[in-house]
C-alpha atoms as a PDB file:
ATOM      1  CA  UNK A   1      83.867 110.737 135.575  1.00  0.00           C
ATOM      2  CA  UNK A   2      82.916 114.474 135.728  1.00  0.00           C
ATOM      3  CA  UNK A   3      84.485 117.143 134.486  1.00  0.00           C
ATOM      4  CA  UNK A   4      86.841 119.899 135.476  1.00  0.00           C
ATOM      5  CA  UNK A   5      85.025 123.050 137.416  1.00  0.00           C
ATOM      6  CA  UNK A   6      83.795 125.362 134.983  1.00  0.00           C
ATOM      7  CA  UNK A   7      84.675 128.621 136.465  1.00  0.00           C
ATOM      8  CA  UNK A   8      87.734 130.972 135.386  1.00  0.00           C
ATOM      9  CA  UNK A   9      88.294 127.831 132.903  1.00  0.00           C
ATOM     10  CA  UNK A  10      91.349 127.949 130.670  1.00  0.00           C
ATOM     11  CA  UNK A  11      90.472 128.510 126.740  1.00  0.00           C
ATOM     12  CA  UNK A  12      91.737 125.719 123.909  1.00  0.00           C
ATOM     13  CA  UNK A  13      91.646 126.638 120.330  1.00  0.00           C
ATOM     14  CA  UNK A  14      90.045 124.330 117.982  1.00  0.00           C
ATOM     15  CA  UNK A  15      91.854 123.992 114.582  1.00  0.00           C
ATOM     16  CA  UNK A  16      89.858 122.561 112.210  1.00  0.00           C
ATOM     17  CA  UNK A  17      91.951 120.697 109.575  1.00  0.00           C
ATOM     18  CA  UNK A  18      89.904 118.982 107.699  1.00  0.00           C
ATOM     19  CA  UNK A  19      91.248 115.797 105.251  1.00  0.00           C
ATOM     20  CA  UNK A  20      94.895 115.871 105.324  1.00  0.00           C
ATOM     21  CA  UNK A  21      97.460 113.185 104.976  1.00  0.00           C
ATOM     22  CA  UNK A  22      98.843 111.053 107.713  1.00  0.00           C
ATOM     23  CA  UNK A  23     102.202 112.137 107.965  1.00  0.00           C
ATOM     24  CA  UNK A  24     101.610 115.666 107.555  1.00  0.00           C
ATOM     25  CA  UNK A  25      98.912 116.024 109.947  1.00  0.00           C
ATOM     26  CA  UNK A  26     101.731 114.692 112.099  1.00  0.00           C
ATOM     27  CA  UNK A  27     104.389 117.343 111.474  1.00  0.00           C
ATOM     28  CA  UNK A  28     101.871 119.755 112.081  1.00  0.00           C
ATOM     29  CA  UNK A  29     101.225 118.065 115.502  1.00  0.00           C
ATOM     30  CA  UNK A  30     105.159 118.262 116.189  1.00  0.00           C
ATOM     31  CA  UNK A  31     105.253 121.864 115.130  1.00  0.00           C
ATOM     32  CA  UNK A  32     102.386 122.678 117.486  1.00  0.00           C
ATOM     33  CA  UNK A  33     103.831 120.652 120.308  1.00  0.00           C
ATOM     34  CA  UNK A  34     106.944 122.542 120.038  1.00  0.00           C
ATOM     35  CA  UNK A  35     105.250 125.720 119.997  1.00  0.00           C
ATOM     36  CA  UNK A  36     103.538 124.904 123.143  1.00  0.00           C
ATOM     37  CA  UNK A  37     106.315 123.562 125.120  1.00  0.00           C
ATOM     38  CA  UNK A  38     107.627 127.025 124.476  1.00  0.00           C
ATOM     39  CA  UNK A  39     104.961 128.480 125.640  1.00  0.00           C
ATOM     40  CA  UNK A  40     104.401 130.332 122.362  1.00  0.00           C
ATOM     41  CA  UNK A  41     100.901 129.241 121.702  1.00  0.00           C
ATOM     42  CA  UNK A  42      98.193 127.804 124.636  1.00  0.00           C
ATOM     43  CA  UNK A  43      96.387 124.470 124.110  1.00  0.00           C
ATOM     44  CA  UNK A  44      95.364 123.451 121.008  1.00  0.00           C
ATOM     45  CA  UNK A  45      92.413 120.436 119.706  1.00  0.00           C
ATOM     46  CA  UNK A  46      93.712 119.787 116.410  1.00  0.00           C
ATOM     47  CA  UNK A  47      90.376 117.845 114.374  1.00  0.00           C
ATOM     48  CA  UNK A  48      91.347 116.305 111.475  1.00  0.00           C
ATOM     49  CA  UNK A  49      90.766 113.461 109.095  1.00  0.00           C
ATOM     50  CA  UNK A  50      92.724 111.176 107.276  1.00  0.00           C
ATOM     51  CA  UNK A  51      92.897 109.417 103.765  1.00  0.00           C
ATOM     52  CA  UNK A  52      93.003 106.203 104.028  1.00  0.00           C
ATOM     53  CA  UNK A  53      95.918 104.791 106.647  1.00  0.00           C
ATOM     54  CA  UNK A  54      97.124 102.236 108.746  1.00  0.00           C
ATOM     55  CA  UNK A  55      99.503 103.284 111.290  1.00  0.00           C
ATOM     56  CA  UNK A  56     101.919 101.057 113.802  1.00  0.00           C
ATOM     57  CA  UNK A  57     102.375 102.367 117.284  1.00  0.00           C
ATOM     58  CA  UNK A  58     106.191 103.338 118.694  1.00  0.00           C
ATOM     59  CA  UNK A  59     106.582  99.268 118.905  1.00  0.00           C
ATOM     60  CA  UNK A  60     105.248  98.001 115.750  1.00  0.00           C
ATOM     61  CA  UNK A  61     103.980  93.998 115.444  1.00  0.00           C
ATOM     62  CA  UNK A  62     104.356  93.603 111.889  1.00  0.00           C
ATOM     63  CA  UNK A  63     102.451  89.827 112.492  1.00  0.00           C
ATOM     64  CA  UNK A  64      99.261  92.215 113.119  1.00  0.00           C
ATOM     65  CA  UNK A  65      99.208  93.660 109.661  1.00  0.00           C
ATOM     66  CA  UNK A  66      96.935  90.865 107.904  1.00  0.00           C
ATOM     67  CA  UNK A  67      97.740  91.854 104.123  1.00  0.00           C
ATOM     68  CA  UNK A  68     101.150  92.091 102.488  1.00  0.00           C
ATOM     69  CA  UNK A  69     102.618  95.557 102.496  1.00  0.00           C
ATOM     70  CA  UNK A  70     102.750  95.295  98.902  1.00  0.00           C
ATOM     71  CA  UNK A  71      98.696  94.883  98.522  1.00  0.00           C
ATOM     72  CA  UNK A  72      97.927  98.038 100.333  1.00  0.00           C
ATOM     73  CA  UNK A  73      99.823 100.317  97.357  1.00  0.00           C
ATOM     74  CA  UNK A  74      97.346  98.564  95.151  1.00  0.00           C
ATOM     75  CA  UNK A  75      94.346  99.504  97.619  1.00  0.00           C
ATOM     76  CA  UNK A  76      95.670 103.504  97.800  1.00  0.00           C
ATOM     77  CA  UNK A  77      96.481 102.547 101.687  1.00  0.00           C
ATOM     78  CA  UNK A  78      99.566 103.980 103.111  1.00  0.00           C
ATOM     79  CA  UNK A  79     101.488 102.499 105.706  1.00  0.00           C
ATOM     80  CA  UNK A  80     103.325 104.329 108.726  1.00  0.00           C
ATOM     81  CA  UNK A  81     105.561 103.506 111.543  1.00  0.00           C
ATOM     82  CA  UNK A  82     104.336 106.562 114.439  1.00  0.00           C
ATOM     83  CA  UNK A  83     105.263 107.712 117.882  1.00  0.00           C
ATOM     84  CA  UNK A  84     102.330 106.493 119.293  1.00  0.00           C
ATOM     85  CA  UNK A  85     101.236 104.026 122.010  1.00  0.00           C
ATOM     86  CA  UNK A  86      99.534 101.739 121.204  1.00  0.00           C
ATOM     87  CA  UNK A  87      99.028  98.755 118.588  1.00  0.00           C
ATOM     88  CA  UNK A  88      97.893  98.993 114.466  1.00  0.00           C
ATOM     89  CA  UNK A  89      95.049 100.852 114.071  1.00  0.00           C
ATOM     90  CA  UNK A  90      92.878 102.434 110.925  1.00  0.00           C
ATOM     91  CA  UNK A  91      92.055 105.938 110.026  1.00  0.00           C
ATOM     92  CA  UNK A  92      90.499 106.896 107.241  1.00  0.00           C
ATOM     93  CA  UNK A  93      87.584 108.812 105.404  1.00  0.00           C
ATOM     94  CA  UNK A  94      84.391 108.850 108.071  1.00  0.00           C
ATOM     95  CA  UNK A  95      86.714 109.276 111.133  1.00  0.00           C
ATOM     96  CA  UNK A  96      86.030 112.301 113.326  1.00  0.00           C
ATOM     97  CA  UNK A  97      90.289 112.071 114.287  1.00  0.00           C
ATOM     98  CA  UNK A  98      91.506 114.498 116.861  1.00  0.00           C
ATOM     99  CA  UNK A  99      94.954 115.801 118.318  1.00  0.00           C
ATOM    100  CA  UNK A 100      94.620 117.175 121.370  1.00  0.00           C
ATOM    101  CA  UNK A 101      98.285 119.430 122.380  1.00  0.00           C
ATOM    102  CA  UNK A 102      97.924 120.484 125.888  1.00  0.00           C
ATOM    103  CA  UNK A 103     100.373 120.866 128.808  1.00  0.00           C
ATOM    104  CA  UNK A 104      99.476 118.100 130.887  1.00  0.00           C
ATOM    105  CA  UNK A 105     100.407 119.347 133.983  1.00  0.00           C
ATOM    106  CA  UNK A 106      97.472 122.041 133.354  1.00  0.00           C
ATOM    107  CA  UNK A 107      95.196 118.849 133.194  1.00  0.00           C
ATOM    108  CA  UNK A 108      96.021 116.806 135.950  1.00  0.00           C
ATOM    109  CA  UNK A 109      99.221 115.350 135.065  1.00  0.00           C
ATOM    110  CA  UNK A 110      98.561 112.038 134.991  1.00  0.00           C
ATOM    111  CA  UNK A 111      98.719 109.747 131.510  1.00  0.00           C
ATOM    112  CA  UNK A 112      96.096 107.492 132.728  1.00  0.00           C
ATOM    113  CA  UNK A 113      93.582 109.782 134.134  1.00  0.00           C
ATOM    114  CA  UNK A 114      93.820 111.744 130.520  1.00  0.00           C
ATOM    115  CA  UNK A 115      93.575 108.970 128.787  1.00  0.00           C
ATOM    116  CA  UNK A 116      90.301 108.057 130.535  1.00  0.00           C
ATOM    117  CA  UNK A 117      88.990 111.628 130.107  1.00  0.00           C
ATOM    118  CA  UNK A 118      89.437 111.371 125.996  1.00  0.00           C
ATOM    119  CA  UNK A 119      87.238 107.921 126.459  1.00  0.00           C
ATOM    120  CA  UNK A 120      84.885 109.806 128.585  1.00  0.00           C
ATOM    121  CA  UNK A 121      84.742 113.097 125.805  1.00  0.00           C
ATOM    122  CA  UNK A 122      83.730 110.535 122.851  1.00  0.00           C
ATOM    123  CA  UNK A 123      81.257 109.101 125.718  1.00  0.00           C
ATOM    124  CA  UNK A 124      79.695 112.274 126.432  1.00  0.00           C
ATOM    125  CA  UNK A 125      79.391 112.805 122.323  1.00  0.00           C
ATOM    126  CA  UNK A 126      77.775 109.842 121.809  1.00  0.00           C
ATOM    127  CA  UNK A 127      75.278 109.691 124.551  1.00  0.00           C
ATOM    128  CA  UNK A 128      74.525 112.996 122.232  1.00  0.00           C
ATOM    129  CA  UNK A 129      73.069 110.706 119.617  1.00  0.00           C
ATOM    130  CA  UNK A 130      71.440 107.968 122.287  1.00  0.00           C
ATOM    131  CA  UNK A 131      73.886 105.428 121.852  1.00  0.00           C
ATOM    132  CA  UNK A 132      75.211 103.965 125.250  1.00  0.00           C
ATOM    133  CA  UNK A 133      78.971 103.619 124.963  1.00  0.00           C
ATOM    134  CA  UNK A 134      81.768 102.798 127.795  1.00  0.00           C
ATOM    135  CA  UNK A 135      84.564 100.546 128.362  1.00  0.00           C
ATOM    136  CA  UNK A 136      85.775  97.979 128.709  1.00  0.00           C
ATOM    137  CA  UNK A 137      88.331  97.411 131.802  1.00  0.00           C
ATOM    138  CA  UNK A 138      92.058  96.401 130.638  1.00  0.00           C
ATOM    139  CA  UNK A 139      91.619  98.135 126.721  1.00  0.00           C
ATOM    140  CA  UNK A 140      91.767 101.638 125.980  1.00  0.00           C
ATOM    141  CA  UNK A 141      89.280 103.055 123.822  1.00  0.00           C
ATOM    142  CA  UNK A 142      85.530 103.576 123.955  1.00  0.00           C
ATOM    143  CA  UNK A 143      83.129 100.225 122.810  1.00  0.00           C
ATOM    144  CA  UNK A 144      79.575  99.972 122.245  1.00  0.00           C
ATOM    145  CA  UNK A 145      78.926  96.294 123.486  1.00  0.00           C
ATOM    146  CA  UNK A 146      81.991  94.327 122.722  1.00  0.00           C
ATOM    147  CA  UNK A 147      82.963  96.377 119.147  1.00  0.00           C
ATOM    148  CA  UNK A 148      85.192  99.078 119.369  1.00  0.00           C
ATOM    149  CA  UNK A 149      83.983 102.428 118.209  1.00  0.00           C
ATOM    150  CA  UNK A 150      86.706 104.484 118.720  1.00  0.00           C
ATOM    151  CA  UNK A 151      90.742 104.022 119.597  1.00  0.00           C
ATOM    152  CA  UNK A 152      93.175 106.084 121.646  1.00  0.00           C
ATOM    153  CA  UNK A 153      96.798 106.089 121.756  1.00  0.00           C
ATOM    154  CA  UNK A 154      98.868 109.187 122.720  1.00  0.00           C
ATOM    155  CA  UNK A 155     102.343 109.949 123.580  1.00  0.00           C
ATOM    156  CA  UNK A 156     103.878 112.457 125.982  1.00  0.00           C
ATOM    157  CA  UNK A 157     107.016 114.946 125.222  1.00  0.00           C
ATOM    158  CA  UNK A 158     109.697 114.946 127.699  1.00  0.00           C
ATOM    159  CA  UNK A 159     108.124 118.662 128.454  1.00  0.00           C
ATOM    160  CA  UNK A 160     105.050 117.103 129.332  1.00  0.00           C
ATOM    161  CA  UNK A 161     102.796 118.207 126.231  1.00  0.00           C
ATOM    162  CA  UNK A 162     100.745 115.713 124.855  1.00  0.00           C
ATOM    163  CA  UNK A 163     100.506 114.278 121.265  1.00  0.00           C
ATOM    164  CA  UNK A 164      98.307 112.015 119.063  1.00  0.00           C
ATOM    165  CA  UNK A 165      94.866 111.264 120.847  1.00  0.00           C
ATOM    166  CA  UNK A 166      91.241 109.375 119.507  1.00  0.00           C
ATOM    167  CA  UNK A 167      89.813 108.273 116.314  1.00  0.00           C
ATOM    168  CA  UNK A 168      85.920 108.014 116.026  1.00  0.00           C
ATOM    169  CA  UNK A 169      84.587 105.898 113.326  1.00  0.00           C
ATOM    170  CA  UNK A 170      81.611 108.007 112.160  1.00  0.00           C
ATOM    171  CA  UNK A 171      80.955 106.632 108.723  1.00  0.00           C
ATOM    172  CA  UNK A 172      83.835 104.379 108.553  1.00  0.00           C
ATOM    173  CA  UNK A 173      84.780 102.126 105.479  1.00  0.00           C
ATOM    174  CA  UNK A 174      84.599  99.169 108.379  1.00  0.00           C
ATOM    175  CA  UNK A 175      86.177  96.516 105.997  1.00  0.00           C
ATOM    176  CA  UNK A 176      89.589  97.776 106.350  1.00  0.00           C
ATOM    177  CA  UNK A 177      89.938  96.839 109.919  1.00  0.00           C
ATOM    178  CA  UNK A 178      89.140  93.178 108.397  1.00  0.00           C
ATOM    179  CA  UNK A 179      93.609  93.443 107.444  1.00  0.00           C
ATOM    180  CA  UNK A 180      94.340  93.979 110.580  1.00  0.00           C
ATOM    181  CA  UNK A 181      94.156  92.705 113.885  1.00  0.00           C
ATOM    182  CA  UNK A 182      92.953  95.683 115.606  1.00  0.00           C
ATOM    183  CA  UNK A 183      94.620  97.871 118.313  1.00  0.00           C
ATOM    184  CA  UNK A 184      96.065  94.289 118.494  1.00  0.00           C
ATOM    185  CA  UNK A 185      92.740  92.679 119.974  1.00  0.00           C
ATOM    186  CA  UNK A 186      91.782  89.708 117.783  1.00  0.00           C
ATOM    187  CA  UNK A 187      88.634  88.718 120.062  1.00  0.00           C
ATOM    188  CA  UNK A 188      86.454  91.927 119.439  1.00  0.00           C
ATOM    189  CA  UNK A 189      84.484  93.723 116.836  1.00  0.00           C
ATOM    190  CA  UNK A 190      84.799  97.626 115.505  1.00  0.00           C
ATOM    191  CA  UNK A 191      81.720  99.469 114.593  1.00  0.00           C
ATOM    192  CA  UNK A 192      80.570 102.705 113.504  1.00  0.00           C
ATOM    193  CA  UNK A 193      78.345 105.517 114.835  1.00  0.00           C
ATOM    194  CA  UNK A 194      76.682 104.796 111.181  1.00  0.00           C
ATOM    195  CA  UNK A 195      75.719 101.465 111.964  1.00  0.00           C
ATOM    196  CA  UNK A 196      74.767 101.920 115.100  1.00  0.00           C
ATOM    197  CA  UNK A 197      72.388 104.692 114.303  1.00  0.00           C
ATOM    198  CA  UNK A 198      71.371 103.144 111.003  1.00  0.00           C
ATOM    199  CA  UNK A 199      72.256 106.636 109.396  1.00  0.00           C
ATOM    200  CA  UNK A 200      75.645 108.480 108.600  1.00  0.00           C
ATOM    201  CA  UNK A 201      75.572 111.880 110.774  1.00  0.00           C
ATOM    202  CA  UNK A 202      77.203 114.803 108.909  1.00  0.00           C
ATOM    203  CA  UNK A 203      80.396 115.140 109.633  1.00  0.00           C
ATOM    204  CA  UNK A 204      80.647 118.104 110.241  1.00  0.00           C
ATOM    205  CA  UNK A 205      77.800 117.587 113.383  1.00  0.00           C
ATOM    206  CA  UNK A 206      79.610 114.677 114.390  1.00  0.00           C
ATOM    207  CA  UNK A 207      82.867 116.490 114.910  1.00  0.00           C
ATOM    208  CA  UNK A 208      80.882 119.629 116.847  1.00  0.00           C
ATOM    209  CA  UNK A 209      79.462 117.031 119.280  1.00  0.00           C
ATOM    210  CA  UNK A 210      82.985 115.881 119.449  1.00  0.00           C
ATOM    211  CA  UNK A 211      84.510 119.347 120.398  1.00  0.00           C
ATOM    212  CA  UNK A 212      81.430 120.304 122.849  1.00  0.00           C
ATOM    213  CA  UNK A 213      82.148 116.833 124.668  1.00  0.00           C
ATOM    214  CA  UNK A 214      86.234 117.940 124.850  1.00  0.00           C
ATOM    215  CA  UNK A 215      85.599 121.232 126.287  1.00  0.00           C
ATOM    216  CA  UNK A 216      82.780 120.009 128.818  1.00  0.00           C
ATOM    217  CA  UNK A 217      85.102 117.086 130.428  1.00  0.00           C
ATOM    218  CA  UNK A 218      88.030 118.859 130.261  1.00  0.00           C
ATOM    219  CA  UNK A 219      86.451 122.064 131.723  1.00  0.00           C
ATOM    220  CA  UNK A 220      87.674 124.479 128.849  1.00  0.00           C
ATOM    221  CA  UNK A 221      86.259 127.150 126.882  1.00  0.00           C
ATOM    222  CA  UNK A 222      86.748 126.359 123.053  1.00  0.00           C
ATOM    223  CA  UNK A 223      87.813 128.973 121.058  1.00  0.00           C
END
């Protein structure tokens, strides 16, 4: 896929959240998509990451949670039903998370082409680092071999402004997606940019390469 032309490109402000609970870093994603559909603010890439979380998508499959509910108080794992497409998934400490809020019809318009253009940005970022990723056709998200390195799942507002987005598992804690079925595929592995380097980037680095991919497949200037 390339990227949008790069002349007279439109700007998109990178907020930098750092660790921040679940559900709050949600509000604030609600708030901002508000805000935008007004036209109050432009696009935003909200970067963010989580404590650890496992969150079901707007149709939750309880069967793919692999622990009772009750264990995962014990663990300091909270649970939460979002608005999200998509099946369970993990975020947690090591996760370069971000939220893009843009106006899809400045973007293309279409779901599926954006959601191919987040798998191509976390492409882009890791062919930073060496490491070959792609996909794999039927399942969203971006896969080194057959494990899953990083999921998507977004939802669009009825004013066409886009919410939730991709979760990259930097130095991810990799034996909490062992309680659930994954993104609801039971047949494939989940990795880490850590053990596929052999080394932890800084975070920090890791969520820079992120950005720089966002703004050169999108064709925006980062601000």
């Amino acid at each position: 896929m390339t990227s949008a032309p790069t002349t007279g490109r439109r700007g998109v402000h990178v907020l930098r959240a750092g660790l921040m609970e679940y559900e709050a870093a949600w509000q604030r994603q609600r708030e901002l998509g508000r805000l935008r559909s007004a036209g109050a603010i432009g696009d935003t890439l909200m970067l963010v990451e989580h404590p650890h979380t496992y969150t079901f998508g707007s149709r939750p499959k309880p069967e793919q949670l692999l622990v009772p509910r009750a264990a995962l108080a014990a663990q300091g794992v909270a649970l939460v039903e979002s608005d999200r497409g998509g099946d369970i998934t993990y975020h947690g400490p090591g996760q370069v998370v971000g939220y893009p809020i843009l106006k899809l019809s400045q973007h293309g318009g279409d779901v599926l082409r954006y959601l191919r253009m987040l798998e191509e940005t976390i492409i882009v970022a890791l062919a930073s680092y060496g490491v070959a990723a792609g996909r794999i056709a039927g399942l969203t998200g971006v896969w080194v071999g057959e494990e899953k390195i990083c999921a998507i799942g977004v939802k669009l507002s009825a004013s066409g402004v886009t919410q939730h987005g991709f979760a990259l598992n930097v130095a991810t804690d990799l034996r909490f997606f062992a309680q659930i079925v994954p993104c609801g595929i039971a047949d494939k592995g989940v990795t880490s940019l850590e053990r596929v380097l052999g080394y932890a980037p800084p975070h920090a680095e890791a969520e820079q390469r992120v950005a720089a991919a966002f703004g050169e497949v999108f064709g925006v200037a980062l601000l």
